[in-house]
C-alpha atoms as a PDB file:
ATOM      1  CA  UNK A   1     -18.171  69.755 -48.176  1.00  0.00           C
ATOM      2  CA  UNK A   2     -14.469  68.998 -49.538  1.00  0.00           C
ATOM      3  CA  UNK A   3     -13.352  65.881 -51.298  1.00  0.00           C
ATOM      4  CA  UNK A   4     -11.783  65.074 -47.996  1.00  0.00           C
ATOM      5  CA  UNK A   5     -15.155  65.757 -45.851  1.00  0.00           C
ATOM      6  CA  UNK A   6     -16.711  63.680 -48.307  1.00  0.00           C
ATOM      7  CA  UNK A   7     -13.898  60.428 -47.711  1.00  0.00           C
ATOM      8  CA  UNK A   8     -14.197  61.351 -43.709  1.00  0.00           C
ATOM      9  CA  UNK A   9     -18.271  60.727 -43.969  1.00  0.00           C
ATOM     10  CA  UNK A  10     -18.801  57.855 -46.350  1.00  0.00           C
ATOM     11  CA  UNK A  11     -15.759  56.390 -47.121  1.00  0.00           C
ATOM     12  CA  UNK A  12     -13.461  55.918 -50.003  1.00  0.00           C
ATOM     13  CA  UNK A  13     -16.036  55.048 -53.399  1.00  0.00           C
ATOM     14  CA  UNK A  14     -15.246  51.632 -55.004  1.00  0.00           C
ATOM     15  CA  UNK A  15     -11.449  51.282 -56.764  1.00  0.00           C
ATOM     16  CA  UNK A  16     -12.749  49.804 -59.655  1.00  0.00           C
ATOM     17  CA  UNK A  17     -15.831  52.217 -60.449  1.00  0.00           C
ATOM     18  CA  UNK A  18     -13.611  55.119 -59.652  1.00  0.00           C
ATOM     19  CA  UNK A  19     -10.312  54.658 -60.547  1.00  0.00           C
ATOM     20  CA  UNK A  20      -9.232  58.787 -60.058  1.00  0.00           C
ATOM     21  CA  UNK A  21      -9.974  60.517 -57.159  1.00  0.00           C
ATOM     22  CA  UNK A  22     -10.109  63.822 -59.160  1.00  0.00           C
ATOM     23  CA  UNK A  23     -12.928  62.940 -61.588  1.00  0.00           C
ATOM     24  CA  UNK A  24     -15.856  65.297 -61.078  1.00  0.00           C
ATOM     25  CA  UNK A  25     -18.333  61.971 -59.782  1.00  0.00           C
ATOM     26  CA  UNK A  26     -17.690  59.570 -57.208  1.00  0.00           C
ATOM     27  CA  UNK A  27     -20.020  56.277 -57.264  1.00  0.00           C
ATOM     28  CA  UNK A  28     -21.164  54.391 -54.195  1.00  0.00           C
ATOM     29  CA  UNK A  29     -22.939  52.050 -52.986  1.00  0.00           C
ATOM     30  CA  UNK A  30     -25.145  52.050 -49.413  1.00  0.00           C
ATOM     31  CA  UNK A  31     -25.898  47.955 -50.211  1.00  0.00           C
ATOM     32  CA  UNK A  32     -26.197  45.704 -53.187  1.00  0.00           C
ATOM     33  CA  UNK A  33     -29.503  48.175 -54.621  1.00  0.00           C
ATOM     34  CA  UNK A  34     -28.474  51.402 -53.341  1.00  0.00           C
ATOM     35  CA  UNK A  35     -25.732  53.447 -55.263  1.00  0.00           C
ATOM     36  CA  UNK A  36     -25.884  57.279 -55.066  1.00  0.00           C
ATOM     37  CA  UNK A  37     -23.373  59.383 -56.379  1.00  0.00           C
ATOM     38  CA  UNK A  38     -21.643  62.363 -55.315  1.00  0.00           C
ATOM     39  CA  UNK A  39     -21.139  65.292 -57.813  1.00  0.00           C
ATOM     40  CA  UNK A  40     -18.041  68.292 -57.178  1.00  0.00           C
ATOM     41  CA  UNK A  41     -17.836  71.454 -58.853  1.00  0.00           C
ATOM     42  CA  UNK A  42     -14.897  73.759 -59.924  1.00  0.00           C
ATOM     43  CA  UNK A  43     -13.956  73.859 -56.645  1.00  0.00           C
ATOM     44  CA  UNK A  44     -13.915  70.364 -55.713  1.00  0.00           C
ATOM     45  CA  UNK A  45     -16.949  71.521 -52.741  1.00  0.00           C
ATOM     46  CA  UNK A  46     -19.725  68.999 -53.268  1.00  0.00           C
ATOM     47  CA  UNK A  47     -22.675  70.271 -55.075  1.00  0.00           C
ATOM     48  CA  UNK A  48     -24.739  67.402 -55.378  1.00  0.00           C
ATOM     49  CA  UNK A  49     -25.903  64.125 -54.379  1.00  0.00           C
ATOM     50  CA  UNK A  50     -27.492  61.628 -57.268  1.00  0.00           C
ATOM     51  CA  UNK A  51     -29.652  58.882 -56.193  1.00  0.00           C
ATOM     52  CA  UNK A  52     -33.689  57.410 -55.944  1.00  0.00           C
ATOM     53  CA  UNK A  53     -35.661  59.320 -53.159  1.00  0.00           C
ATOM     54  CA  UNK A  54     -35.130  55.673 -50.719  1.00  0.00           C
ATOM     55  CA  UNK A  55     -31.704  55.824 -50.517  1.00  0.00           C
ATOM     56  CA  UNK A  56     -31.645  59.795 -50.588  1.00  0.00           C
ATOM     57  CA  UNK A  57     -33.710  59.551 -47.119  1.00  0.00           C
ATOM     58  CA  UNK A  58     -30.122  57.720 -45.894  1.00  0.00           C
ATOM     59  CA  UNK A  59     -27.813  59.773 -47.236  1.00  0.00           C
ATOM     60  CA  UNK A  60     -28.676  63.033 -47.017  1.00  0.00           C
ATOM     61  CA  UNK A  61     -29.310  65.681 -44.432  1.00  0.00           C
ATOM     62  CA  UNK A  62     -31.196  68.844 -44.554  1.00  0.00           C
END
């Protein structure tokens, strides 16, 4: 996925956690105990998802 597949699914990540939209991690949060992050390579294609296995079951899709 692009940066801008990413915003369309989830959303735009906190302001004040990530202040630039270019930095490599975005951090979110699904509710007040759920963050997951979302990690972009070279590219700026997502190559990985960071969070507990809970939340991962919310998040991701195989």
């Amino acid at each position: 996925m692009t940066r801008a597949q990413v915003l369309m699914s989830v959303g735009y990540p906190v302001s004040s956690e990530n202040p630039k939209l270019d930095a490599k991690t975005w951090r979110f949060w699904l509710s007040s105990f759920a963050e997951f992050q979302v990690v972009f390579d070279e590219q700026d294609l997502l190559k990985q998802v960071i969070t507990d296995q809970q939340t991962s079951n919310l998040v991701e899709v195989d």
